[in-house]
C-alpha atoms as a PDB file:
ATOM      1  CA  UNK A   1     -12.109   4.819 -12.696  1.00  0.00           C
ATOM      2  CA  UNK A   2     -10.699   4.815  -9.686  1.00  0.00           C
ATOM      3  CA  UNK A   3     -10.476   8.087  -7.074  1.00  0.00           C
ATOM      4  CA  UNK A   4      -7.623   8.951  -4.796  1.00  0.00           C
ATOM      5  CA  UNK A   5      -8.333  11.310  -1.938  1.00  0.00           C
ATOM      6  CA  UNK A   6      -5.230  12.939  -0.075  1.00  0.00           C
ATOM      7  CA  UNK A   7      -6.649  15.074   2.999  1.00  0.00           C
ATOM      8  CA  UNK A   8      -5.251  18.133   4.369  1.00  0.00           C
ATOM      9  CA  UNK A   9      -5.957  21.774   5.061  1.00  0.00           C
ATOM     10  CA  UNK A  10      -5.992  24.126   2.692  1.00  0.00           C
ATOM     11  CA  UNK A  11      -3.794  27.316   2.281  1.00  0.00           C
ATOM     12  CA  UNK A  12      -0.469  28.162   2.621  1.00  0.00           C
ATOM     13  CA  UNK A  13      -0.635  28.190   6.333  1.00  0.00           C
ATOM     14  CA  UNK A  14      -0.903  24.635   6.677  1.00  0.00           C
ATOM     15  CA  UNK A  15       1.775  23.334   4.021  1.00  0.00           C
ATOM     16  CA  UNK A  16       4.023  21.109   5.262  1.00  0.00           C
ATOM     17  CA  UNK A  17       2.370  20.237   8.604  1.00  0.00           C
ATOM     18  CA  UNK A  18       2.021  16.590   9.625  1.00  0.00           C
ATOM     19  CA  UNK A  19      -1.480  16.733   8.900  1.00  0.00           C
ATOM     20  CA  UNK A  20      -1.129  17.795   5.257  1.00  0.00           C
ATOM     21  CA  UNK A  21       1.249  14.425   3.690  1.00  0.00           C
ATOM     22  CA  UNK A  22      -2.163  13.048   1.943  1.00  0.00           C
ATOM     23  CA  UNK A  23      -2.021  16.317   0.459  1.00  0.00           C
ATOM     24  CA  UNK A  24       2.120  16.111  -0.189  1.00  0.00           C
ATOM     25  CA  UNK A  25       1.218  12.723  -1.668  1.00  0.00           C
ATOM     26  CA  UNK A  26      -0.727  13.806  -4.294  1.00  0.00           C
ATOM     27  CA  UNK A  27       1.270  17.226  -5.365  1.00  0.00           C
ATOM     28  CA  UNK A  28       4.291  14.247  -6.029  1.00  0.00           C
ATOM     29  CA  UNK A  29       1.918  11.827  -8.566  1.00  0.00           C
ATOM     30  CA  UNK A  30       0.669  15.023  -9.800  1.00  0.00           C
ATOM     31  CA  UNK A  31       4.052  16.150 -11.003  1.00  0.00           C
ATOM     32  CA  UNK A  32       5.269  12.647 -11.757  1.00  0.00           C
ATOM     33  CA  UNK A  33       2.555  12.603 -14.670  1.00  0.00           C
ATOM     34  CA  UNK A  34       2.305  16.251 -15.394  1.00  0.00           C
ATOM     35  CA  UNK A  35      -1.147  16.355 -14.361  1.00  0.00           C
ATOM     36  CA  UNK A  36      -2.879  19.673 -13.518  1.00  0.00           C
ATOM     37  CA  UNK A  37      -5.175  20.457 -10.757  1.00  0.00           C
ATOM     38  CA  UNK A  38      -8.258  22.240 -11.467  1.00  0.00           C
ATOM     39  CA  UNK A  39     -11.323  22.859  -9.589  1.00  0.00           C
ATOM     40  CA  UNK A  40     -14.041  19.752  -9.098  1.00  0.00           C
ATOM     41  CA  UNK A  41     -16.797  20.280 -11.399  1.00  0.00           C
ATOM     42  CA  UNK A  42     -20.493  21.087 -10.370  1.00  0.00           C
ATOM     43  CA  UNK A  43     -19.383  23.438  -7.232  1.00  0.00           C
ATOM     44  CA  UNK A  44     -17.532  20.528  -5.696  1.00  0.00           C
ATOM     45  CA  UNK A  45     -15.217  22.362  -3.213  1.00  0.00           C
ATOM     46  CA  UNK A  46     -11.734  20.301  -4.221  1.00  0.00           C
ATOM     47  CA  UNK A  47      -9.035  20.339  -6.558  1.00  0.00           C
ATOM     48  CA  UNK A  48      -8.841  17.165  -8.965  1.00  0.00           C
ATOM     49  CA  UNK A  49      -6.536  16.230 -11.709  1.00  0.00           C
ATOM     50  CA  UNK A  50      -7.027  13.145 -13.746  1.00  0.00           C
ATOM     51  CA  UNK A  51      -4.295  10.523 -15.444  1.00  0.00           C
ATOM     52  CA  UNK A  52      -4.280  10.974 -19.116  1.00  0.00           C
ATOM     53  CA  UNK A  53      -3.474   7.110 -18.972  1.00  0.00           C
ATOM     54  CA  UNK A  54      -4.582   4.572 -16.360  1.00  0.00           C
ATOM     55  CA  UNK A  55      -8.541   5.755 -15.337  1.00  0.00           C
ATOM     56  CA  UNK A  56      -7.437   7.655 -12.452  1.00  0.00           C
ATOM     57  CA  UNK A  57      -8.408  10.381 -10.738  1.00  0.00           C
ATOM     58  CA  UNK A  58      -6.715  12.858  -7.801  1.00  0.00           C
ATOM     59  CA  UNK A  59      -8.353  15.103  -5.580  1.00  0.00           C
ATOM     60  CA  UNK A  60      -7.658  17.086  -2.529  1.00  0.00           C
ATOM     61  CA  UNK A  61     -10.929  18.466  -0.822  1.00  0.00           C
ATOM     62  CA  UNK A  62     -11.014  22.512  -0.312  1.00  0.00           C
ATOM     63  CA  UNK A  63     -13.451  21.909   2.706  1.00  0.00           C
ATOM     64  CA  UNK A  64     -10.724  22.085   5.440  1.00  0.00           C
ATOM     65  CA  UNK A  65     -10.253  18.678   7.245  1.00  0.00           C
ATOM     66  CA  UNK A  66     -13.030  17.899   9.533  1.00  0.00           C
ATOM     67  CA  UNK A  67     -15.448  18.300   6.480  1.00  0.00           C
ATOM     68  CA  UNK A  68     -14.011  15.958   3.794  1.00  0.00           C
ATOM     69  CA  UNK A  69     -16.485  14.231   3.261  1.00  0.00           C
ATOM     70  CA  UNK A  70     -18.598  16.308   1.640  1.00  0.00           C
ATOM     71  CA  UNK A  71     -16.390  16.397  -1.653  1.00  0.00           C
ATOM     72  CA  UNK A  72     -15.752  12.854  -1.401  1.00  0.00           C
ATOM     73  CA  UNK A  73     -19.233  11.970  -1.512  1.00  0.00           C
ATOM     74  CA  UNK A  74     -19.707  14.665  -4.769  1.00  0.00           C
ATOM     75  CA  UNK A  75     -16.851  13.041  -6.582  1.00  0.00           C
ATOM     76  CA  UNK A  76     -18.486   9.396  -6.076  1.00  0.00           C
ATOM     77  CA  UNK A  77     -21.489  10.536  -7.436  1.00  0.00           C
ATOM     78  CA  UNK A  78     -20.575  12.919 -10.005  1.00  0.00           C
ATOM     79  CA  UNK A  79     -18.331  10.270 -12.043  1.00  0.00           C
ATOM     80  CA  UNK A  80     -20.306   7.551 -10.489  1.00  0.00           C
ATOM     81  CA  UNK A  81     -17.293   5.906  -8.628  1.00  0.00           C
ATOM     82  CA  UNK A  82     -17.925   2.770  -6.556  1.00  0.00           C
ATOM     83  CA  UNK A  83     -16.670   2.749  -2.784  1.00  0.00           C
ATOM     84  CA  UNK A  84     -14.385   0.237  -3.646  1.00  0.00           C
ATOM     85  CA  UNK A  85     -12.326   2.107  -5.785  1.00  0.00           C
ATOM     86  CA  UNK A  86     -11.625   5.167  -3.589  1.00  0.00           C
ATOM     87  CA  UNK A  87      -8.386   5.331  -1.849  1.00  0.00           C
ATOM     88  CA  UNK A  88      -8.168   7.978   0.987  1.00  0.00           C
ATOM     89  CA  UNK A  89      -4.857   8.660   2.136  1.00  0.00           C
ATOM     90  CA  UNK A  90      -4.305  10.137   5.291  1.00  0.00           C
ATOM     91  CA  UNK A  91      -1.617  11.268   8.278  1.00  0.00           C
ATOM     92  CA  UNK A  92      -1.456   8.719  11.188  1.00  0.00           C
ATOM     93  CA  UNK A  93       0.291   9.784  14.980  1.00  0.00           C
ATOM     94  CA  UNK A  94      -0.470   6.126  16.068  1.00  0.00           C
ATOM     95  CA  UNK A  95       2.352   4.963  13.506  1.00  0.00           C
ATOM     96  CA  UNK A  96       5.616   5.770  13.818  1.00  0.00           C
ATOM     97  CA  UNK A  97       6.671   8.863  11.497  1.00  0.00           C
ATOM     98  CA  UNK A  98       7.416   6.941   7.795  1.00  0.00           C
ATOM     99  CA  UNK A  99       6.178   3.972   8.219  1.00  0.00           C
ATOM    100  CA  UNK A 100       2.870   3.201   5.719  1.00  0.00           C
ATOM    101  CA  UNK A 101       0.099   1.099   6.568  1.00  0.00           C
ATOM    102  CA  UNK A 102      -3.366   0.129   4.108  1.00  0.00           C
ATOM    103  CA  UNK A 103      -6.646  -1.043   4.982  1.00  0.00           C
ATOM    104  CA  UNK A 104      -9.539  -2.179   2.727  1.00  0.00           C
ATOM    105  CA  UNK A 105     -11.903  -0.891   5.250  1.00  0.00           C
ATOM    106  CA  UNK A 106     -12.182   0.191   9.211  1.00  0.00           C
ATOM    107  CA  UNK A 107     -13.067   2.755  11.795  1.00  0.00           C
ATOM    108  CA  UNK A 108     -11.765   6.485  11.366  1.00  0.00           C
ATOM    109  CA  UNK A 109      -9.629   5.947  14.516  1.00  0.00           C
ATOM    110  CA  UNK A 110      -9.894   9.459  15.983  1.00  0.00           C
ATOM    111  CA  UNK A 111      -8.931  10.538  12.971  1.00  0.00           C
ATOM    112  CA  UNK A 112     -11.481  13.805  11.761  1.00  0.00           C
ATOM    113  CA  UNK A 113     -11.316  13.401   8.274  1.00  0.00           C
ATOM    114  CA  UNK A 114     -11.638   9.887   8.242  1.00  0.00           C
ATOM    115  CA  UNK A 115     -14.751  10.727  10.282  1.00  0.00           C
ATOM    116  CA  UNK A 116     -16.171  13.121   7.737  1.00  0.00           C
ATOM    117  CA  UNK A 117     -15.958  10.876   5.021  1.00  0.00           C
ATOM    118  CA  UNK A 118     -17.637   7.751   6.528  1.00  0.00           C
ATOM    119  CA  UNK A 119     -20.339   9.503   8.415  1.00  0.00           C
ATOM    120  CA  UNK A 120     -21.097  11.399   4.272  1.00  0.00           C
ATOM    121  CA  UNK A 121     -20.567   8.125   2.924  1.00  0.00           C
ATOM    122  CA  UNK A 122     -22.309   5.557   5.521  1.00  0.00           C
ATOM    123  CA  UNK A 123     -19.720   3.178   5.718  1.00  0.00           C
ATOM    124  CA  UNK A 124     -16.066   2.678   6.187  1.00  0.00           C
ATOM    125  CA  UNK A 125     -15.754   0.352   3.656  1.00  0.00           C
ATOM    126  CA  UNK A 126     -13.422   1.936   1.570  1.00  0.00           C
ATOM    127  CA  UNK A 127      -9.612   1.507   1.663  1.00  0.00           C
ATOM    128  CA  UNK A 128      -7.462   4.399   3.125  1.00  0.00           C
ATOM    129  CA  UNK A 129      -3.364   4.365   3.461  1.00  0.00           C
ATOM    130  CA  UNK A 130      -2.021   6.041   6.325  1.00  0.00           C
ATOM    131  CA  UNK A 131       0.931   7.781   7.030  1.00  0.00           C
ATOM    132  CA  UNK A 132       2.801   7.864  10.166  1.00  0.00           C
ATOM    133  CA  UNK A 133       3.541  11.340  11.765  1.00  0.00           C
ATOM    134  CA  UNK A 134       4.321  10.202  14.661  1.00  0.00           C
ATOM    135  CA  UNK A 135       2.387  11.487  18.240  1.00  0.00           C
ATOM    136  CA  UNK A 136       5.232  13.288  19.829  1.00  0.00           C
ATOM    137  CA  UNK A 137       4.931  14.540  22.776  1.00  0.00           C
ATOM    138  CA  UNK A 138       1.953  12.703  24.666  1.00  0.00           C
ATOM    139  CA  UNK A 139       1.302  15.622  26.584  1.00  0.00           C
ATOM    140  CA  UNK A 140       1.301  18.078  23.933  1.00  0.00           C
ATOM    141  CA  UNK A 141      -2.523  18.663  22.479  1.00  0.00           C
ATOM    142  CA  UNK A 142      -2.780  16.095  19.750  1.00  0.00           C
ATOM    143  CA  UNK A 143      -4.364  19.325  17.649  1.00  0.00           C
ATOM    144  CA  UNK A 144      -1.520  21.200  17.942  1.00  0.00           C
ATOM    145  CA  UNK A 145       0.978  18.249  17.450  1.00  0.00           C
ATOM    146  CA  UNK A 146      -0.964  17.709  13.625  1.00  0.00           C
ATOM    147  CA  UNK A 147      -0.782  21.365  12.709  1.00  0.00           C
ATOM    148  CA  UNK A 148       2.678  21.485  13.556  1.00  0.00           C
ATOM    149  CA  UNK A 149       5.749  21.164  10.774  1.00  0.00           C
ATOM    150  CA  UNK A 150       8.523  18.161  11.102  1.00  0.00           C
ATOM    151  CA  UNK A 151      11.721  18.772  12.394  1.00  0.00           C
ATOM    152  CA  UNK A 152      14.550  19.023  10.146  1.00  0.00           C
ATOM    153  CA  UNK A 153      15.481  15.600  11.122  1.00  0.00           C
ATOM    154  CA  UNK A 154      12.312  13.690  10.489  1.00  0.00           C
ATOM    155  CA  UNK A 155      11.867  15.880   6.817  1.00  0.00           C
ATOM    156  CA  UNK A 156      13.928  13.194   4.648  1.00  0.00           C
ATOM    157  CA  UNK A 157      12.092  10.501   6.651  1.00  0.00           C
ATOM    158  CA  UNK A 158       8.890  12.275   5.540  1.00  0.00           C
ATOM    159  CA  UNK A 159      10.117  12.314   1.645  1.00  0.00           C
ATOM    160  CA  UNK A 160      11.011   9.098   1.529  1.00  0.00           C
ATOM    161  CA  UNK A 161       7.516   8.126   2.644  1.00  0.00           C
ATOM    162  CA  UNK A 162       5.594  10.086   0.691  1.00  0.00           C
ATOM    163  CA  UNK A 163       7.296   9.043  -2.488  1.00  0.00           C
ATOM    164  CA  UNK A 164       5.924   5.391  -0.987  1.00  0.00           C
ATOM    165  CA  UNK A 165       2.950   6.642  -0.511  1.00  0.00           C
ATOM    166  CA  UNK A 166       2.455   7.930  -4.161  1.00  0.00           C
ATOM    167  CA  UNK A 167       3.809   4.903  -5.242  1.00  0.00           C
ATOM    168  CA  UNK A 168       1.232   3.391  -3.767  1.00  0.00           C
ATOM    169  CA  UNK A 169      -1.229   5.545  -5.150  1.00  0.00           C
ATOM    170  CA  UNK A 170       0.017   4.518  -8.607  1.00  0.00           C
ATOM    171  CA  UNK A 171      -0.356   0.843  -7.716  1.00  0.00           C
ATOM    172  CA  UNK A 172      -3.648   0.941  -6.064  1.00  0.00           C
ATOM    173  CA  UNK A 173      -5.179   2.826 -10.112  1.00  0.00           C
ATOM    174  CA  UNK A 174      -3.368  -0.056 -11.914  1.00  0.00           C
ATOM    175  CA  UNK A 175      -3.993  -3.137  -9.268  1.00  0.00           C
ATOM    176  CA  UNK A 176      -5.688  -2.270  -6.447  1.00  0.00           C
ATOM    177  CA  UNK A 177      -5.815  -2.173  -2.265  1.00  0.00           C
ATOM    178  CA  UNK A 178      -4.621  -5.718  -1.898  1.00  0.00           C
ATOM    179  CA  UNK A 179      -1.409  -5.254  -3.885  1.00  0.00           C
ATOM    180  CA  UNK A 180      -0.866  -2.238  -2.205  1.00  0.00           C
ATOM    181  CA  UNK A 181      -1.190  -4.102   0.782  1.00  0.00           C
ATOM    182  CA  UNK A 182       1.229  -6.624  -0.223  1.00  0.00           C
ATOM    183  CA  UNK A 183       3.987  -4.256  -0.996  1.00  0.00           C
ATOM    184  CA  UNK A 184       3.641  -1.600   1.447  1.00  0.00           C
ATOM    185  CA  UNK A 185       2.689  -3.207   4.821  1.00  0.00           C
ATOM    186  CA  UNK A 186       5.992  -4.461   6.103  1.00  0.00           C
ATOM    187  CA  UNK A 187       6.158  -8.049   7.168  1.00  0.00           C
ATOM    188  CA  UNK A 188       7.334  -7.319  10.190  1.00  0.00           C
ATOM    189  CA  UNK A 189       4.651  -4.990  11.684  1.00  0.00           C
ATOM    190  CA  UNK A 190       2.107  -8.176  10.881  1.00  0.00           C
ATOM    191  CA  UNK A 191       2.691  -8.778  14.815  1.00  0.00           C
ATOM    192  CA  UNK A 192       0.792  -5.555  15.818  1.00  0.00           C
ATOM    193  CA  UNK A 193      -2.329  -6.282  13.600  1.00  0.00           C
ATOM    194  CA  UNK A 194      -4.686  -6.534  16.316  1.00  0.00           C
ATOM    195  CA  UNK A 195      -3.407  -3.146  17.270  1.00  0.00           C
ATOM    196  CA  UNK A 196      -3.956  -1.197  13.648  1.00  0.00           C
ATOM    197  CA  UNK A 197      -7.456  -2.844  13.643  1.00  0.00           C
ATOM    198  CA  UNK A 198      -8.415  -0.983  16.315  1.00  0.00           C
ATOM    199  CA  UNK A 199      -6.707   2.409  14.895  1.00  0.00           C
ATOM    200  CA  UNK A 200      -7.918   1.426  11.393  1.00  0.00           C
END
């Protein structure tokens, strides 16, 4: 089985903010399969739904952002997941807003939830797709800029790239990180590598 994690904050006060798309992500396979969240089993603060077809699983932790990691690590264990085949999907302000980028592995890269997860997990190891937001305003608080909504303008750019992004979710259950690699990392950002290795 493998486990896809979108991140975000919980509650209606957060929905549509830049740092929620992980959780945007989801919400569109969800309804693409007519899957239905429910909560984690054994007290484990997320939602999850699960592919009828395919040996997937969603989840979005309930745990607010900075603490992630704590229902990752529950969901490993409970259905006895490897690393490997956990996909975390998260927002990215060091990538311009739409653009997708995947990793099989690397540092959180200031990113809190990414943080959370490999401090509960002891290792970054695991692959993660992010998805540019954009960083705005460099001297606007970087906290503020994530909790913040799009503008109208940058909202279709933000569909159109979370319907990639759950497209890639769909790809990564039936062939894994490195085809999602292939497909989704454009050719043309291969020049800044050395730069998203040391965001990664």
């Amino acid at each position: 089985m493998k486990l896809i994690v979108g991140l975000g904050n919980p509650g209606r006060k957060y929905e549509g903010t830049r740092h929620n798309v992980g959780f945007e992500a989801l919400d569109l396979v969800a309804r693409r399969h007519h899957m239905e969240w429910e909560g984690a089993p054994r007290g484990i603060d997320a939602l999850s739904a699960t592919w009828r077809i395919g040996g997937g699983m969603l989840a979005k932790p309930l745990t607010f952002m900075n603490n992630s990691g704590q229902a990752v690590v529950g969901l490993l264990q409970f259905f006895k997941i490897e690393v490997a085949d956990l996909l975390v999907i998260v927002d990215e302000v060091q990538l311009e807003t739409g653009r997708l980028r995947a990793r099989p592995s690397g540092s959180a890269g200031g990113h809190n939830g990414l943080k959370s997860i490999i401090a509960s997990l002891g290792t970054d190891a695991f692959p993660r797709l992010r998805i540019g937001v954009g960083r705005g305003d460099a001297r606007r608080d970087l906290a503020d800029h994530v909790l913040s909504r799009f503008d109208p303008a940058e909202r279709p750019v933000v569909e159109d790239a979370v319907g990639r992004a759950a497209d890639a979710a769909e790809l990564f259950v039936a062939e894994g990180i490195l085809a999602v690699m292939n497909r989704f990392n454009r050719k043309e950002d291969a020049g800044q590598e050395s730069e998203d290795n040391r965001q990664s």
